[in-house]
N, C-alpha and C. Protein backbone atom coordinates (compact mmCIF):
# COMPACT_ATOMS: atom_id res chain seq x y z
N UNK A 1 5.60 -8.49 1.25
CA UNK A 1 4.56 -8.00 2.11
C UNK A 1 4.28 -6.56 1.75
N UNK A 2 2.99 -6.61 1.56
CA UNK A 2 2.94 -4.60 1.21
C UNK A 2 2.86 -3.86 2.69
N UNK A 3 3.48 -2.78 2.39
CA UNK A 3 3.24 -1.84 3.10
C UNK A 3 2.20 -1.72 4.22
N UNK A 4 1.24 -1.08 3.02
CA UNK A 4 -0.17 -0.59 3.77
C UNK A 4 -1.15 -2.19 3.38
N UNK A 5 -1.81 -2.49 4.28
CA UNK A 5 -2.62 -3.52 4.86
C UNK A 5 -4.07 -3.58 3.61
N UNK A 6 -4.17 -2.21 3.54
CA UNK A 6 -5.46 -1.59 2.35
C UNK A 6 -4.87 -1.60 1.45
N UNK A 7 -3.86 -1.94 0.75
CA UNK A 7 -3.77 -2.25 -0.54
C UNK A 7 -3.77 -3.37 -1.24
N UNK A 8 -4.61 -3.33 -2.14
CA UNK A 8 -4.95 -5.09 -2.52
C UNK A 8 -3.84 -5.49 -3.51
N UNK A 9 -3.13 -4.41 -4.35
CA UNK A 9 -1.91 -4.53 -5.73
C UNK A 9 -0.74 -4.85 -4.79
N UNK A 10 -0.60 -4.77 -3.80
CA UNK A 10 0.43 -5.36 -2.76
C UNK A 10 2.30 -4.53 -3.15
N UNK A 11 1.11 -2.88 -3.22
CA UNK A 11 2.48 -1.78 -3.87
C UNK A 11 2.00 -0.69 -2.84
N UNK A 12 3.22 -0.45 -2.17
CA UNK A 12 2.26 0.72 -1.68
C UNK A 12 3.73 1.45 -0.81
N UNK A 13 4.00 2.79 -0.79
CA UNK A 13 5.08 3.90 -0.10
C UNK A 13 4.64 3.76 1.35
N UNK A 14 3.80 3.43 2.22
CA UNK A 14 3.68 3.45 3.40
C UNK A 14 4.89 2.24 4.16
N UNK A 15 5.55 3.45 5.07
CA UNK A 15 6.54 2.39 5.67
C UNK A 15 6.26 1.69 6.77
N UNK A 16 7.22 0.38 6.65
CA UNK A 16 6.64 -0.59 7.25
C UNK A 16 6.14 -0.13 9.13
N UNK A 17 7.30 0.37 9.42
CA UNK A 17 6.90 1.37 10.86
C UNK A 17 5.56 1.35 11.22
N UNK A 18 5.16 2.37 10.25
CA UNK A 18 3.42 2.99 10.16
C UNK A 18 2.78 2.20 10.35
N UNK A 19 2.77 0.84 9.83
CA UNK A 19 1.96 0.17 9.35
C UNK A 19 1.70 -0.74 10.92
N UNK A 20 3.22 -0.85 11.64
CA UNK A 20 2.72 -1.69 12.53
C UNK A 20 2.77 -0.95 13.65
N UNK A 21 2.87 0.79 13.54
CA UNK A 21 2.34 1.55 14.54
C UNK A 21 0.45 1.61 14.78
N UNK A 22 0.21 1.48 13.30
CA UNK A 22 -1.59 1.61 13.38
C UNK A 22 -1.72 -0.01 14.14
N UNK A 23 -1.10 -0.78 13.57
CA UNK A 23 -1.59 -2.10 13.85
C UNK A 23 -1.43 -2.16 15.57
N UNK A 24 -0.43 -2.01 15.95
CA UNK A 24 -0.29 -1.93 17.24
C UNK A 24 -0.82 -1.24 18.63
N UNK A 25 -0.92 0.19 17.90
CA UNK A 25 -1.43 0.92 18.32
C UNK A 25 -0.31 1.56 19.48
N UNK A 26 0.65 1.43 19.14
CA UNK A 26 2.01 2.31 19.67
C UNK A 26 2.60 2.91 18.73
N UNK A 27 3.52 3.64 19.63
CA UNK A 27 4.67 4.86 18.49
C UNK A 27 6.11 3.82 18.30
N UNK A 28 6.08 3.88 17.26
CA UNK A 28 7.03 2.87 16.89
C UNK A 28 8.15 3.86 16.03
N UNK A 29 9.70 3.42 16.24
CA UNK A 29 10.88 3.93 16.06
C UNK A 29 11.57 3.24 14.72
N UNK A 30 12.27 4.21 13.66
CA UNK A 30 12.58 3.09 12.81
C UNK A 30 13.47 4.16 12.47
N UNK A 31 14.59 3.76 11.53
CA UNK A 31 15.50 4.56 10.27
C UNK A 31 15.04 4.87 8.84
N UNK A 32 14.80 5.86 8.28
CA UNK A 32 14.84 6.09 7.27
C UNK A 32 16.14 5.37 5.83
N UNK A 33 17.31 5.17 6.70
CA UNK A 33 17.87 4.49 6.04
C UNK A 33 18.65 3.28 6.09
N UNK A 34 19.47 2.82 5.28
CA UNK A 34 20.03 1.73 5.59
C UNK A 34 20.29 1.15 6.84
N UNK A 35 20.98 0.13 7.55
CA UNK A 35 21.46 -0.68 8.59
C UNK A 35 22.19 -1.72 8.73
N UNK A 36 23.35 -1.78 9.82
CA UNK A 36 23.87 -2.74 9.88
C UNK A 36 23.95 -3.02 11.61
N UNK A 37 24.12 -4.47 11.32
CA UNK A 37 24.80 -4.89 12.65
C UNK A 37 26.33 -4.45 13.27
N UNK A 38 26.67 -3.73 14.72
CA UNK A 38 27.92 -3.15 14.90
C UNK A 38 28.05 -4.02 16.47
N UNK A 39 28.93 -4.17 17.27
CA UNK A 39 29.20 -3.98 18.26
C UNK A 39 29.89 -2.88 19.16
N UNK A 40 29.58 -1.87 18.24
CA UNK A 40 29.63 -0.01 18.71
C UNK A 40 28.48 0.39 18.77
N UNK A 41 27.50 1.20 19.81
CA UNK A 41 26.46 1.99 19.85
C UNK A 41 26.49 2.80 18.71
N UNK A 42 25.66 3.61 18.01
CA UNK A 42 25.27 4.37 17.12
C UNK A 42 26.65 5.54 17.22
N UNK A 43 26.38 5.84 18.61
CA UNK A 43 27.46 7.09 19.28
C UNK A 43 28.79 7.01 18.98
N UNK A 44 29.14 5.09 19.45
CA UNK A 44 30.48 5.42 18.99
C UNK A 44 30.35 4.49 18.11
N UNK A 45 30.06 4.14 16.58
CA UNK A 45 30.89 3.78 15.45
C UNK A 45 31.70 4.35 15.09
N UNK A 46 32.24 3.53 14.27
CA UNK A 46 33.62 4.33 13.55
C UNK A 46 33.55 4.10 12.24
N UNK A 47 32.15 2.93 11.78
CA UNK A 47 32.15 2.82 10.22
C UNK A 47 31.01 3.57 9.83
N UNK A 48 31.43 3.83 8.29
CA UNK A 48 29.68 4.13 7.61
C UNK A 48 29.26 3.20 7.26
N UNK A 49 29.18 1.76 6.98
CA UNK A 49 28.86 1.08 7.00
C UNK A 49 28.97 -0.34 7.10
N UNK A 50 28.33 -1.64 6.76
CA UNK A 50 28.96 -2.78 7.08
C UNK A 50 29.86 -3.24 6.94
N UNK A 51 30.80 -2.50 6.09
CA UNK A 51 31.63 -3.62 5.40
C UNK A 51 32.70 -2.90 6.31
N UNK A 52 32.99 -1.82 7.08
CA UNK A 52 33.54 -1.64 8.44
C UNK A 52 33.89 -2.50 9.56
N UNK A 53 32.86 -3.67 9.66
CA UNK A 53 32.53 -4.45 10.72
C UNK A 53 33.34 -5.61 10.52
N UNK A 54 33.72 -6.13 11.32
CA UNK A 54 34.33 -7.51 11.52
C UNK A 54 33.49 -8.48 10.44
N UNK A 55 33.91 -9.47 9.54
CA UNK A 55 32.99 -10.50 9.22
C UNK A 55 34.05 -11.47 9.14
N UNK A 56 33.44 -12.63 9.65
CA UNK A 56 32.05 -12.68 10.65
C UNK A 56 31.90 -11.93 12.02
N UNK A 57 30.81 -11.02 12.28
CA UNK A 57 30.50 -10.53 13.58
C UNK A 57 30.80 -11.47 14.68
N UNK A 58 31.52 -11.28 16.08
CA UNK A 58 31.37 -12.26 16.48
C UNK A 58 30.34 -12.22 17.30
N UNK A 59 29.63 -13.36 18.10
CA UNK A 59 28.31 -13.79 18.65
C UNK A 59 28.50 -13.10 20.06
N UNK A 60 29.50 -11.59 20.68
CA UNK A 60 29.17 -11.53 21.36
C UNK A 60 28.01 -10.38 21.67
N UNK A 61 27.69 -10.11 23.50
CA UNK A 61 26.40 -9.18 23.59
C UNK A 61 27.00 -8.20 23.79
N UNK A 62 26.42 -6.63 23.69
CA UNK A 62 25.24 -6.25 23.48
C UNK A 62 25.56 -6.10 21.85
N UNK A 63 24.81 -6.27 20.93
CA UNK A 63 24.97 -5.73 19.42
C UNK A 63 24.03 -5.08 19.11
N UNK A 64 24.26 -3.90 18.33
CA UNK A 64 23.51 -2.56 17.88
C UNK A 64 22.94 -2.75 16.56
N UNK A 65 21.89 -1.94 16.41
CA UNK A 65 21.40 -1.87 15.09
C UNK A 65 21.71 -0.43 14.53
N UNK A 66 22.45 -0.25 13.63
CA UNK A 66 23.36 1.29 13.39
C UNK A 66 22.64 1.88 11.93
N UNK A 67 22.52 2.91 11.65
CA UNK A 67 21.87 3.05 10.42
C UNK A 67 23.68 3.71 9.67
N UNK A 68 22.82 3.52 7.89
CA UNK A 68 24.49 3.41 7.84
C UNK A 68 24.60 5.01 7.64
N UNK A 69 25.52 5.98 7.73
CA UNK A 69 26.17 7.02 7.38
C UNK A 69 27.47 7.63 8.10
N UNK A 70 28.40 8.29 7.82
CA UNK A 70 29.75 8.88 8.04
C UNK A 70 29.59 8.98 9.64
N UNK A 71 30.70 8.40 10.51
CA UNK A 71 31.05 8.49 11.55
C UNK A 71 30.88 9.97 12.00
N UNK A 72 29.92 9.82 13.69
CA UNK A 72 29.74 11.40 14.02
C UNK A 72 28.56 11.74 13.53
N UNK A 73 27.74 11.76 12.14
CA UNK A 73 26.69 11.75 11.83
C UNK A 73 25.77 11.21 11.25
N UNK A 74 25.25 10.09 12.54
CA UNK A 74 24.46 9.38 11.92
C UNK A 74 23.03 9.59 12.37
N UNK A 75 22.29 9.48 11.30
CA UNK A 75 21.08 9.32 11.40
C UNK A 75 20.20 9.16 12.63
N UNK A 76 19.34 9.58 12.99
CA UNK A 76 18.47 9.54 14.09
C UNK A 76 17.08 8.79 13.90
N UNK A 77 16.45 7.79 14.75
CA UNK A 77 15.23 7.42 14.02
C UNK A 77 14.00 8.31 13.61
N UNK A 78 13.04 7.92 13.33
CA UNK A 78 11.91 8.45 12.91
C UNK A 78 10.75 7.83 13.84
N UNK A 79 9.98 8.59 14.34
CA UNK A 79 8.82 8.21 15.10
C UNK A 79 7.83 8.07 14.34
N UNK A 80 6.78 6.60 14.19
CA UNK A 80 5.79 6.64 13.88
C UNK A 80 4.46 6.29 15.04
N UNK A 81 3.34 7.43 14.44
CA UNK A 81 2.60 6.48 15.34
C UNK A 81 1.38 6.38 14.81
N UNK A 82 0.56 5.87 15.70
CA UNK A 82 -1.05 5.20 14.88
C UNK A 82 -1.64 6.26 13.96
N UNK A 83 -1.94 7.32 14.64
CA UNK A 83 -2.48 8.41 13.97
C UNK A 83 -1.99 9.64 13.29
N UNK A 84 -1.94 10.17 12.29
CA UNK A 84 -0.91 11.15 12.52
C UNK A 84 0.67 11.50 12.84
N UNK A 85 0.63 12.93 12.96
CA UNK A 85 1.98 13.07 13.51
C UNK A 85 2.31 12.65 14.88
N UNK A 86 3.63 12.13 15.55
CA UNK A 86 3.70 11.98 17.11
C UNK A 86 3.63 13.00 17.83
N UNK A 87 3.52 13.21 18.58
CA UNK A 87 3.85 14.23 19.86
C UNK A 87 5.16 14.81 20.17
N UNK A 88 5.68 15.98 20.22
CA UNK A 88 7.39 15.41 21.01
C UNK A 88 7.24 15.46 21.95
């Protein structure tokens, strides 16, 4: 799937976020980088990444979507929205 919607070569740096912030017409939240599934909030992991995690995860609730980097500092999302920059 490309990116941007206007590109017909189906290549394009616009992230997917953006794409379904214009489409939507909301501010939409995403990671710049990697991700895994945790059953630790972002706050408290303890891995940098998946291979930290139990496998197989087990099926219980609530499960997080964690972006991956070093315990303590991880990544924060990125706001996109329809137009432009967001607001803070």
């Amino acid at each position: 799937m490309s990116g941007d919607p206007s590109d017909i070569t189906g290549i394009s740096s616009t992230p997917i976020a953006k794409v379904l912030a214009r489409q939507l017409n909301i501010k939409v939240t995403a990671y710049m980088v990697g991700t895994y599934f945790s059953l630790n909030s972002a706050a408290n992991a303890t891995s940098n990444n998946w291979t930290g995690e139990p496998n197989p995860l087990p099926t219980s609730l609530p499960m997080y979507l964690i972006p991956e980097g070093p315990h303590g500092n991880k990544k924060l999302p990125t706001a996109f929205c329809a137009v432009g920059s967001c607001p803070n």
